[in-house]
C-alpha atoms as a PDB file:
ATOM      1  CA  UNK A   1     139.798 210.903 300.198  1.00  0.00           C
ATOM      2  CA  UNK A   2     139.918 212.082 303.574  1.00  0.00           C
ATOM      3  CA  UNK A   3     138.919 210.171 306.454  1.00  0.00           C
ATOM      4  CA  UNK A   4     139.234 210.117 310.498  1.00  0.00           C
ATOM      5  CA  UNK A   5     139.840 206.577 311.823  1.00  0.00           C
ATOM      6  CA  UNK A   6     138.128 206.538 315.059  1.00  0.00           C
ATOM      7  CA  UNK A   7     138.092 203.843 317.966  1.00  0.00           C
ATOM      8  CA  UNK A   8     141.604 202.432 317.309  1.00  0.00           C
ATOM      9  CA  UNK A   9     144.073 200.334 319.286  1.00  0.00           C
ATOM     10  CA  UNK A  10     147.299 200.582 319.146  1.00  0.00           C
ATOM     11  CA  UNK A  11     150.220 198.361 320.559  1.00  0.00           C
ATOM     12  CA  UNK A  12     154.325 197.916 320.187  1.00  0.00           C
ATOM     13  CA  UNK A  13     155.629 195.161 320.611  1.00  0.00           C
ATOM     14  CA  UNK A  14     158.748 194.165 322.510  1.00  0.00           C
ATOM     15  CA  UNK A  15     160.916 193.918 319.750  1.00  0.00           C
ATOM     16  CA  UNK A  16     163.989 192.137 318.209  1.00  0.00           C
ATOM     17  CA  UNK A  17     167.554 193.215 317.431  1.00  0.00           C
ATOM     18  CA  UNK A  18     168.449 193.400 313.751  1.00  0.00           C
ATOM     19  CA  UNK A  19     172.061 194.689 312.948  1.00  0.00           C
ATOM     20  CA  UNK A  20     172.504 195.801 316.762  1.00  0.00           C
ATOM     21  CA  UNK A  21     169.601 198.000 316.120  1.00  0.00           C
ATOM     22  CA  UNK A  22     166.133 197.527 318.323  1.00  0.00           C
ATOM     23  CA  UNK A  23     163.241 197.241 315.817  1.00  0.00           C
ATOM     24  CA  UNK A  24     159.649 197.664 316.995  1.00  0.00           C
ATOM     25  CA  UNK A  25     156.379 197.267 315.234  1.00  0.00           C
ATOM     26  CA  UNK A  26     153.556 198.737 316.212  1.00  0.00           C
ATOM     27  CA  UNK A  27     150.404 197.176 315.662  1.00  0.00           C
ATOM     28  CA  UNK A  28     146.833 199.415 315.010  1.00  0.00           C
ATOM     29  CA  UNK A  29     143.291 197.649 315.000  1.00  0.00           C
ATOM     30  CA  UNK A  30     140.791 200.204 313.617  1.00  0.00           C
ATOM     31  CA  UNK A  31     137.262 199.495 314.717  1.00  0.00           C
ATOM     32  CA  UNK A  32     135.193 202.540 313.040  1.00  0.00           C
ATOM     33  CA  UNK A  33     136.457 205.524 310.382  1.00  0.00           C
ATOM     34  CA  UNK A  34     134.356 208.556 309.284  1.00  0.00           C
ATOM     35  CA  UNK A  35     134.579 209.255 305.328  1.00  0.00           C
ATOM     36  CA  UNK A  36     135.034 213.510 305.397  1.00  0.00           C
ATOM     37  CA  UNK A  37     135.552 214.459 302.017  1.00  0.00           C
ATOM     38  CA  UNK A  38     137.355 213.278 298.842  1.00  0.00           C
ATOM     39  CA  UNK A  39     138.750 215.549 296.323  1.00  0.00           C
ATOM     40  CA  UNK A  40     136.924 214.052 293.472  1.00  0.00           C
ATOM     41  CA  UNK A  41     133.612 216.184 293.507  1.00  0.00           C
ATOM     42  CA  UNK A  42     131.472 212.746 291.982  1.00  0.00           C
ATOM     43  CA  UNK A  43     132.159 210.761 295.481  1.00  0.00           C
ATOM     44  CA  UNK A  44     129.413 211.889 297.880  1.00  0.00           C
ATOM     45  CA  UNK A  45     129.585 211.353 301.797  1.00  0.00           C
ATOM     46  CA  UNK A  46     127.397 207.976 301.410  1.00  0.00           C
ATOM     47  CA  UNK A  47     129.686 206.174 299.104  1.00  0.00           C
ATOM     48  CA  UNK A  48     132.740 207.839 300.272  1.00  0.00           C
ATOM     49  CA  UNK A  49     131.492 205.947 303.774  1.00  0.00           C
ATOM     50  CA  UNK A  50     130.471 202.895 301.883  1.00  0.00           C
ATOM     51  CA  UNK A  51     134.291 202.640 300.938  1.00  0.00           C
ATOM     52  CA  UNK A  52     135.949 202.902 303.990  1.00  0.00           C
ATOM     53  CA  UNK A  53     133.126 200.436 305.847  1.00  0.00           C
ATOM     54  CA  UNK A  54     133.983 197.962 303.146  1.00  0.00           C
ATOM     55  CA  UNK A  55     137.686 198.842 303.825  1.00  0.00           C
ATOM     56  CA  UNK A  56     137.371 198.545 307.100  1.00  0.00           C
ATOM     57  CA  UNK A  57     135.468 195.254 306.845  1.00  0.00           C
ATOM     58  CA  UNK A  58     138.518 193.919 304.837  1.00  0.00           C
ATOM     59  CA  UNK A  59     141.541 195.110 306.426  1.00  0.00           C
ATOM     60  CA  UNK A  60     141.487 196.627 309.835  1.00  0.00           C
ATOM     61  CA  UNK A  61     144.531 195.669 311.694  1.00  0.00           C
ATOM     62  CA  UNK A  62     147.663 197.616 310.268  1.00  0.00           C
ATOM     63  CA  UNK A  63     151.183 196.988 310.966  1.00  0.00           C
ATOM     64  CA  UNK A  64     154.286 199.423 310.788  1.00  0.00           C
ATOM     65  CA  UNK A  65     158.204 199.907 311.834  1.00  0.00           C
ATOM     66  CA  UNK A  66     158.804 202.203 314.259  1.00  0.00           C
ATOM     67  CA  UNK A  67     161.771 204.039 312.946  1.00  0.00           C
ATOM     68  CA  UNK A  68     162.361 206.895 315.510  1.00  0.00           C
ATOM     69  CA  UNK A  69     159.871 207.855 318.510  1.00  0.00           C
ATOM     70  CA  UNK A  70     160.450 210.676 321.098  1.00  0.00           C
ATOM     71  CA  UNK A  71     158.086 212.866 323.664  1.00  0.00           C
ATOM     72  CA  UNK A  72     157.631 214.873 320.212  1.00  0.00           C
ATOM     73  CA  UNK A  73     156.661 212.738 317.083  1.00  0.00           C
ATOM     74  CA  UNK A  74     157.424 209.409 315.889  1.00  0.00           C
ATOM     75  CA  UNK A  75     158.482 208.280 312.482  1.00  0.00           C
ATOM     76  CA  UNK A  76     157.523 204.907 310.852  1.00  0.00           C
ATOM     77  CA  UNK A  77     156.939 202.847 307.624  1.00  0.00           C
ATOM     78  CA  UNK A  78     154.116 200.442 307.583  1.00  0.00           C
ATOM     79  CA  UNK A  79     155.078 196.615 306.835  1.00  0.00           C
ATOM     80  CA  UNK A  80     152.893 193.535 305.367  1.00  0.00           C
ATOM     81  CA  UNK A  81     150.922 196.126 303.411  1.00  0.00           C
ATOM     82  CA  UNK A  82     148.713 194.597 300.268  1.00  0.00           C
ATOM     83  CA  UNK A  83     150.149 196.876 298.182  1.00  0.00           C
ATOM     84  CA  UNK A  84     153.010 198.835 297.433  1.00  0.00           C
ATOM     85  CA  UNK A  85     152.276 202.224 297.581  1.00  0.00           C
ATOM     86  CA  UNK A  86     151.367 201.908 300.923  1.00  0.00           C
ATOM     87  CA  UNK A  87     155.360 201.815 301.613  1.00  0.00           C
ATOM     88  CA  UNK A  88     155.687 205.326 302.857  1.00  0.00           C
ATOM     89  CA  UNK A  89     157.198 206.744 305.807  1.00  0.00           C
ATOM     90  CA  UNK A  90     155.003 208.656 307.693  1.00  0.00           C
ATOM     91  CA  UNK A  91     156.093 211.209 310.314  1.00  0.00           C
ATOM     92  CA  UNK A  92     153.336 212.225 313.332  1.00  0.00           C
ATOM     93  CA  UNK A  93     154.247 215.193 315.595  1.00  0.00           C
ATOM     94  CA  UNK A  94     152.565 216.296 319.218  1.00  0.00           C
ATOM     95  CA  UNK A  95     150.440 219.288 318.836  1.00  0.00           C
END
């Protein structure tokens, strides 16, 4: 499925030294998404929005690891996640 996640927040914290390295986590409170499409042709817009309200309604504050940030694009790997596929580094880049 695709979706947008609008209306977010987004925080880092201070941080903490582990192993003489700084580690930040960055903390993102979603308040609205918009289902788009999903590439399974049986999932129409409705339910497709049905899931990520009742998504949403569940979980909506998401927490990851800052790995590496710059002017450019930051890296990071989300932590306290309810399952473990969702352990995946994700890399975002300035357009």
């Amino acid at each position: 499925m695709t979706c947008r996640r609008l209306n977010m927040k987004s925080s880092i914290s201070s941080g903490s030294r582990v192993s003489r390295k700084l580690v930040a986590i960055q903390i993102t409170e979603f308040q609205e998404s918009k289902f788009i499409s999903a590439s399974d042709p049986t999932i129409s817009s409705e339910v497709g929005q049905k899931i990520q309200d009742e998504q949403l309604r569940e979980k909506f504050i998401y927490k990851s690891q800052i790995l590496e940030i710059d002017q450019e694009s930051m890296r990071f790997i989300a932590v306290d996640t309810d399952h473990a596929e969702a352990v995946v580094e994700t890399n975002c880049r300035r357009i």
